[in-house]
C-alpha atoms as a PDB file:
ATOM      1  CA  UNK A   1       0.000   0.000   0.000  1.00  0.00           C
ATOM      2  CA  UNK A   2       1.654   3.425  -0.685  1.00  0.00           C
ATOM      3  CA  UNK A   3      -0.879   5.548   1.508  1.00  0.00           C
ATOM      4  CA  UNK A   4      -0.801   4.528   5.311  1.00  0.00           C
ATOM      5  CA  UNK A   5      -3.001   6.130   7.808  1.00  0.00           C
ATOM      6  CA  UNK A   6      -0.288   8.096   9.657  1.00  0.00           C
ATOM      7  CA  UNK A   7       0.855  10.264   5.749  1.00  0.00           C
ATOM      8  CA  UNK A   8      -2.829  11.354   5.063  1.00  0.00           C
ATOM      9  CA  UNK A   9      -1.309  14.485   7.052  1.00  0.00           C
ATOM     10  CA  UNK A  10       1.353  15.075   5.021  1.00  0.00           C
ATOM     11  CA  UNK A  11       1.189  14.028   1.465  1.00  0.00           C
ATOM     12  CA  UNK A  12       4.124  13.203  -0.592  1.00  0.00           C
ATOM     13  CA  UNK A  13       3.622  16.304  -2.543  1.00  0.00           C
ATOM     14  CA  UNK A  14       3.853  18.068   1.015  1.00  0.00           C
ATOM     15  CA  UNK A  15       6.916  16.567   1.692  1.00  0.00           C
ATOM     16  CA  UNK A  16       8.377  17.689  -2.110  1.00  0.00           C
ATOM     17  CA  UNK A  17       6.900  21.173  -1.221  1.00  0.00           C
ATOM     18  CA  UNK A  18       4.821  20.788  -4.730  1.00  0.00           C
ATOM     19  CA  UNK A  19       1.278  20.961  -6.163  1.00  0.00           C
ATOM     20  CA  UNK A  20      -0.727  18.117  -6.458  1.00  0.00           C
ATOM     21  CA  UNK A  21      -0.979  18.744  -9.799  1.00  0.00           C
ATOM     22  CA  UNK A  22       3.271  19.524 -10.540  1.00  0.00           C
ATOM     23  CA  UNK A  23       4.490  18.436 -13.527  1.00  0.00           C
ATOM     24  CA  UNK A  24       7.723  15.532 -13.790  1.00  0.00           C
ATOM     25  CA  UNK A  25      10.009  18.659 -14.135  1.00  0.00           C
ATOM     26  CA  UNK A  26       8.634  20.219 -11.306  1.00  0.00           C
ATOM     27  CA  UNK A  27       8.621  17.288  -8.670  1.00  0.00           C
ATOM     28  CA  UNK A  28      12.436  16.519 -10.202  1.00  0.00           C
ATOM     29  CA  UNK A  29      13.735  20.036  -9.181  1.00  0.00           C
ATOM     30  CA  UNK A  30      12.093  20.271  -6.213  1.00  0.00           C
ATOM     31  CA  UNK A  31      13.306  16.321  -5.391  1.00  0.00           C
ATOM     32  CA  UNK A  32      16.896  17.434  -5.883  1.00  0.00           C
ATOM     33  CA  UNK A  33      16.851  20.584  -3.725  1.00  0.00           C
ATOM     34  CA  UNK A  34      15.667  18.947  -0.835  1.00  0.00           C
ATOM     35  CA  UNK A  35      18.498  15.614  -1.296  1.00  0.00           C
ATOM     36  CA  UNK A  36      21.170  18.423  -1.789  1.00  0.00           C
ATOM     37  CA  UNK A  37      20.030  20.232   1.331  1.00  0.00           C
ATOM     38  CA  UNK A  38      18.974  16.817   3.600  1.00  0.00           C
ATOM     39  CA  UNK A  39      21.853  14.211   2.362  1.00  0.00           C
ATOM     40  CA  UNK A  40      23.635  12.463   5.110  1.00  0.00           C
ATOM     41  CA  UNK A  41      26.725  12.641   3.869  1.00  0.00           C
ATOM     42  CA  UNK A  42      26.739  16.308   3.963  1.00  0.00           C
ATOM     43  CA  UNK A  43      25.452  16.543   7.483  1.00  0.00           C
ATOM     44  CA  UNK A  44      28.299  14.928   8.347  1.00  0.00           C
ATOM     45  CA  UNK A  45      30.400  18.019   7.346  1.00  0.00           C
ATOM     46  CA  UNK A  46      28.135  20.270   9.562  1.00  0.00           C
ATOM     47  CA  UNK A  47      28.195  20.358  13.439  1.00  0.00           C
ATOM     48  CA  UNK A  48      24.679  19.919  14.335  1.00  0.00           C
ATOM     49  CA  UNK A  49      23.296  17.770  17.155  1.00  0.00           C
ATOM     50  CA  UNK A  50      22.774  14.471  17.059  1.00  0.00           C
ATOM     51  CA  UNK A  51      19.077  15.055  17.191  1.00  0.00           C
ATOM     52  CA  UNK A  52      18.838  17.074  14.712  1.00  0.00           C
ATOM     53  CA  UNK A  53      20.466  15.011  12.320  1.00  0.00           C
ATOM     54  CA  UNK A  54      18.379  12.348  12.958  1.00  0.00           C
ATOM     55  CA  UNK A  55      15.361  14.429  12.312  1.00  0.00           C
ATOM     56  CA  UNK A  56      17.178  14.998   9.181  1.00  0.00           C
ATOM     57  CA  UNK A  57      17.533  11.814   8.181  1.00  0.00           C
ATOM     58  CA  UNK A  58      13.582  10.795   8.672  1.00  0.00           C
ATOM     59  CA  UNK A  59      13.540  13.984   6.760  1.00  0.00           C
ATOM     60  CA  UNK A  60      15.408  12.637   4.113  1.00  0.00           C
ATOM     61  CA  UNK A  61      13.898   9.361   3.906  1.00  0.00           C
ATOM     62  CA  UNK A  62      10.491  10.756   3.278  1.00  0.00           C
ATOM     63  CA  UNK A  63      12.028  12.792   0.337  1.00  0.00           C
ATOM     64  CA  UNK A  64      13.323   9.526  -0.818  1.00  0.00           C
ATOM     65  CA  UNK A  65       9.729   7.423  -0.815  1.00  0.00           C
ATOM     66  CA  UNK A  66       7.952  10.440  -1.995  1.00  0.00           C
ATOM     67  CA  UNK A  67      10.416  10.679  -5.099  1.00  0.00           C
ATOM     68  CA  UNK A  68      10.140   6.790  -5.627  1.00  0.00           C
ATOM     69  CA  UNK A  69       6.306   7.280  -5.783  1.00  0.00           C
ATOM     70  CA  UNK A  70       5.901  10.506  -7.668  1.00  0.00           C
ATOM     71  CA  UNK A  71       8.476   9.740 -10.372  1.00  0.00           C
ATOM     72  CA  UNK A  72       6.881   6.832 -11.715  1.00  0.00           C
ATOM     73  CA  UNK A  73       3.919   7.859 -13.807  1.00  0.00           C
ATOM     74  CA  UNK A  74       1.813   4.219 -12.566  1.00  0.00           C
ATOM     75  CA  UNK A  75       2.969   4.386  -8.916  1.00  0.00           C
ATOM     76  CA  UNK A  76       1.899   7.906  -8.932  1.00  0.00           C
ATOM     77  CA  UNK A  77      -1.445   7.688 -10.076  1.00  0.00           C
ATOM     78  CA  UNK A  78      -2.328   5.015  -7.634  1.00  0.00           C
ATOM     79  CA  UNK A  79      -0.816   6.817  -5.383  1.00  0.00           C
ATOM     80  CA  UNK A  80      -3.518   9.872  -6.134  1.00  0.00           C
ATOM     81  CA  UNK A  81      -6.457   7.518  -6.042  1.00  0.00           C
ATOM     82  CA  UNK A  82      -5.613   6.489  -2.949  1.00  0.00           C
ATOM     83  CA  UNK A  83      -5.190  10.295  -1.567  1.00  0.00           C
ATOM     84  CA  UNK A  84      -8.533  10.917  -3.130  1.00  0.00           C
ATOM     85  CA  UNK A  85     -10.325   8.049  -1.853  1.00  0.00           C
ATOM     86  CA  UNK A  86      -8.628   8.934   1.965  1.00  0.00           C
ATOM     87  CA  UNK A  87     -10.194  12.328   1.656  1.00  0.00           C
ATOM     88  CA  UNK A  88     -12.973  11.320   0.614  1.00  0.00           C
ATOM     89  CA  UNK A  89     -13.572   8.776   3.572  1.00  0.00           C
ATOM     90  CA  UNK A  90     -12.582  11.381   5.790  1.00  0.00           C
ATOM     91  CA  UNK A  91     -15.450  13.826   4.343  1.00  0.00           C
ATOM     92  CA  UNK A  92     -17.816  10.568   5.376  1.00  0.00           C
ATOM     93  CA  UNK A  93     -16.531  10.007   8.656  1.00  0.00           C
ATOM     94  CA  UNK A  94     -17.224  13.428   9.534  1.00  0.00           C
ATOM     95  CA  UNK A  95     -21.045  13.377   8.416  1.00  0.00           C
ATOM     96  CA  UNK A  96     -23.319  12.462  10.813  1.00  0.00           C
ATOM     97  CA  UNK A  97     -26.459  11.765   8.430  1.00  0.00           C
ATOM     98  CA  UNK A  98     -27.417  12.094   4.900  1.00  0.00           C
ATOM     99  CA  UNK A  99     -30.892  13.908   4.499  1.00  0.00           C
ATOM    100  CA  UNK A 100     -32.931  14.819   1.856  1.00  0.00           C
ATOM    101  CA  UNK A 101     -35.176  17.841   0.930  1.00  0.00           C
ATOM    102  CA  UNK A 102     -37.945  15.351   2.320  1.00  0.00           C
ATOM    103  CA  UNK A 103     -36.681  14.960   5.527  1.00  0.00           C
ATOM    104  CA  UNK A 104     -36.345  18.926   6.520  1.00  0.00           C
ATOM    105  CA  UNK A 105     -38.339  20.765   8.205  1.00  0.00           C
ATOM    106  CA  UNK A 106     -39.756  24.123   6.118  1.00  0.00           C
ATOM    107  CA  UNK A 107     -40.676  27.395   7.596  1.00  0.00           C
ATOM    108  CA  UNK A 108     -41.641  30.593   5.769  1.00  0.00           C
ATOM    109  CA  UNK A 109     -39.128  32.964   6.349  1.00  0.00           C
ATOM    110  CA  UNK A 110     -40.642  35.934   4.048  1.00  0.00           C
ATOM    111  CA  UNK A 111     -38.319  36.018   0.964  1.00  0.00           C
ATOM    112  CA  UNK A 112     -36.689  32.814   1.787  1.00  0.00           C
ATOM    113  CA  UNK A 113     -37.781  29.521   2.722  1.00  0.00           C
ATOM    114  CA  UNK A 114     -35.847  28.386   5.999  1.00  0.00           C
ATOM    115  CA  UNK A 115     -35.143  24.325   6.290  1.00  0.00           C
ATOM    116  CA  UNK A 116     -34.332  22.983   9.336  1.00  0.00           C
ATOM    117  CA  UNK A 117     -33.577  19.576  10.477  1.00  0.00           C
ATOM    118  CA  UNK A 118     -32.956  18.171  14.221  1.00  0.00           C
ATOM    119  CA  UNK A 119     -29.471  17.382  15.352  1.00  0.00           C
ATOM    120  CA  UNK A 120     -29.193  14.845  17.748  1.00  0.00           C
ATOM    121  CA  UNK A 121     -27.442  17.271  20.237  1.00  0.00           C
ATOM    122  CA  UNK A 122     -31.437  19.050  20.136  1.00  0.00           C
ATOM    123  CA  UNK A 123     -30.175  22.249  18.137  1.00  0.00           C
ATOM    124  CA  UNK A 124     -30.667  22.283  14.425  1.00  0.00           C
ATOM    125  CA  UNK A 125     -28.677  22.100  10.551  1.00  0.00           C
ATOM    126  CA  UNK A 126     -30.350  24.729   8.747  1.00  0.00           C
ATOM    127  CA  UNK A 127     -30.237  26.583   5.296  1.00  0.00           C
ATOM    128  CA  UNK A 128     -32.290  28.783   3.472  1.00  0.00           C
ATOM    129  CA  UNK A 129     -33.293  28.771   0.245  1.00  0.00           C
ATOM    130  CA  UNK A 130     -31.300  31.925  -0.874  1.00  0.00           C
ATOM    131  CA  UNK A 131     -28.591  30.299  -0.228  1.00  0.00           C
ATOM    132  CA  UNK A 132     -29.499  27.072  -2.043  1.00  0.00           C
ATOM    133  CA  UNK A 133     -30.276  29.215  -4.845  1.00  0.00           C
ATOM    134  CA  UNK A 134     -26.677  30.925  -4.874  1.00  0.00           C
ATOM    135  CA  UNK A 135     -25.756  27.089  -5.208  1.00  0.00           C
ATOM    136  CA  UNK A 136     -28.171  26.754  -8.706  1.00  0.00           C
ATOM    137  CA  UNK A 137     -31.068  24.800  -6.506  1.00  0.00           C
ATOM    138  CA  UNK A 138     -34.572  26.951  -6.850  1.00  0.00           C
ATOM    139  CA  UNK A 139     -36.737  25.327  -4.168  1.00  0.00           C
ATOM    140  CA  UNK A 140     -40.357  25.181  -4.878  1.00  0.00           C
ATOM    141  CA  UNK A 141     -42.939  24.325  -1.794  1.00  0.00           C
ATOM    142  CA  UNK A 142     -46.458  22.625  -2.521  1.00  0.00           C
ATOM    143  CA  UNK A 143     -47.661  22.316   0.735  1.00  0.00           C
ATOM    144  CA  UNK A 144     -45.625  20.372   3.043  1.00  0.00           C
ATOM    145  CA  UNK A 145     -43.879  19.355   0.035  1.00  0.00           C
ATOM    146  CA  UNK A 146     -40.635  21.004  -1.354  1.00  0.00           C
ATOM    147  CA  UNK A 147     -39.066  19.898  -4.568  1.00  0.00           C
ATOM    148  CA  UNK A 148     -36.298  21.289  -6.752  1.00  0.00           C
ATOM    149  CA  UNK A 149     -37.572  23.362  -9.115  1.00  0.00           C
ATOM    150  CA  UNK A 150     -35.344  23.468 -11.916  1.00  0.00           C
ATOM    151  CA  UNK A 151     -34.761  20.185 -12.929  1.00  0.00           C
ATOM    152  CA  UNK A 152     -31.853  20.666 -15.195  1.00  0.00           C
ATOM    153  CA  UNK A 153     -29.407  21.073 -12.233  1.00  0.00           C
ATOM    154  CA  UNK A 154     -27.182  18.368 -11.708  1.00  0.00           C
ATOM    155  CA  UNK A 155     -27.435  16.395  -8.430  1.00  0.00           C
ATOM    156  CA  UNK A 156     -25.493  17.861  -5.365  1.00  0.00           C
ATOM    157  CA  UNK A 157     -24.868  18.324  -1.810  1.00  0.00           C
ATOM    158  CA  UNK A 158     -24.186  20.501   0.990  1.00  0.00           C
ATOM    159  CA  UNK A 159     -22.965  19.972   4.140  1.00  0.00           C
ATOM    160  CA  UNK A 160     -24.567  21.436   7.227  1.00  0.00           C
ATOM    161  CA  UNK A 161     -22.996  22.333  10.749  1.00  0.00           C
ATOM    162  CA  UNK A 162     -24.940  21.938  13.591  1.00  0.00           C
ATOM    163  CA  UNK A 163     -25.741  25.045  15.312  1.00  0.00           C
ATOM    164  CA  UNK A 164     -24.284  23.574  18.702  1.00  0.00           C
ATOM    165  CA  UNK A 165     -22.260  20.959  18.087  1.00  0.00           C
ATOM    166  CA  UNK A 166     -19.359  19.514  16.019  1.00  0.00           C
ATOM    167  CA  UNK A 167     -21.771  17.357  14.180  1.00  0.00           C
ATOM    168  CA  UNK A 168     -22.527  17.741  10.417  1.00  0.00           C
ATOM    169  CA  UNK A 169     -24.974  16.670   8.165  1.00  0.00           C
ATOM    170  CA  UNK A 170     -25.227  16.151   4.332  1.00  0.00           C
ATOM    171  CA  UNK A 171     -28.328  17.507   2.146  1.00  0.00           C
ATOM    172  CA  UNK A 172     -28.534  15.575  -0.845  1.00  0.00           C
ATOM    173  CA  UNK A 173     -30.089  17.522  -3.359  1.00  0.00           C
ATOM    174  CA  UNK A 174     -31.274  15.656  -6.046  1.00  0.00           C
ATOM    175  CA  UNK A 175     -33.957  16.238  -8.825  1.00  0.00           C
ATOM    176  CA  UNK A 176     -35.177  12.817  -8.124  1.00  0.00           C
ATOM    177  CA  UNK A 177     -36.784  14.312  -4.736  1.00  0.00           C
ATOM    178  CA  UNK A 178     -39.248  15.752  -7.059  1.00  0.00           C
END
């Protein structure tokens, strides 16, 4: 596996001081600054602690595994599917509940229509529908009933905070609520 647990904190393009999206050139300079500066042959020339140096050295072994990863064109897009798939499970983990537009609770708040839903905590997600519509999602109410309204928007989401709490919740806004 070339993504553990403990480097979802810092990325191999973190430790090359690059962009995710840094081209072979790019990852190759940067690679060869950092060796030049972190090589453990020259910090045998300096007179820094012991400590130090042995900071150092992890330093320079993590510039070593990133470059064996990010140089190879195969390695390194496995390597980004798994970063994408990590963030992505830690986006889930941090949602509470998924909820639809059928599951809030709709009050008429003059211009705007305000939906609220109850956290477990006993405050309340919330949104309005101005800000839905900033988003591309008109919100049309028949009754208890609310529904997209323009059906040509693509499906989404939005994550809400609770008002209390560190909890959050995910509105899944979807034309097939309609």
């Amino acid at each position: 596996m070339l993504l553990e647990k403990d480097d979802i904190q810092e990325t191999h393009y973190d430790v090359l001081n690059v962009k995710e999206d840094a081209n072979y050139e790019e990852i190759r300079a940067s690679y060869r600054s950092a060796v030049l500066s972190l090589h453990p042959d020259k910090l045998l020339k300096s007179s820094e602690t012991p400590n130090s140096n042995q900071t150092t050295g992890e330093r320079f072994l993590k510039v070593q595994k990133a470059w064996e990863i990010l140089s190879n064109s195969s390695s390194r897009s496995f390597y980004d599917n798994e970063l994408q798939n990590s963030r992505r499970d830690d986006l889930a983990a941090e949602v509470a509940e998924d909820l639809s537009l059928q599951d809030m609770i709709a009050e008429d708040a003059g211009e705007a229509l305000e939906l609220f839903y109850q956290c477990r905590c006993g405050d309340y997600y919330s949104i309005d529908s101005l800000e839905l519509q900033k988003m591309g999602h008109s919100l049309l109410r028949e009754g208890s009933r609310i529904s997209i309204l323009n059906v040509d928007t693509l499906p989404g989401s939005v994550i809400l905070p609770c008002g209390s709490c560190s909890l959050k919740a995910r509105l899944v806004l979807s034309v097939d609520d309609n």
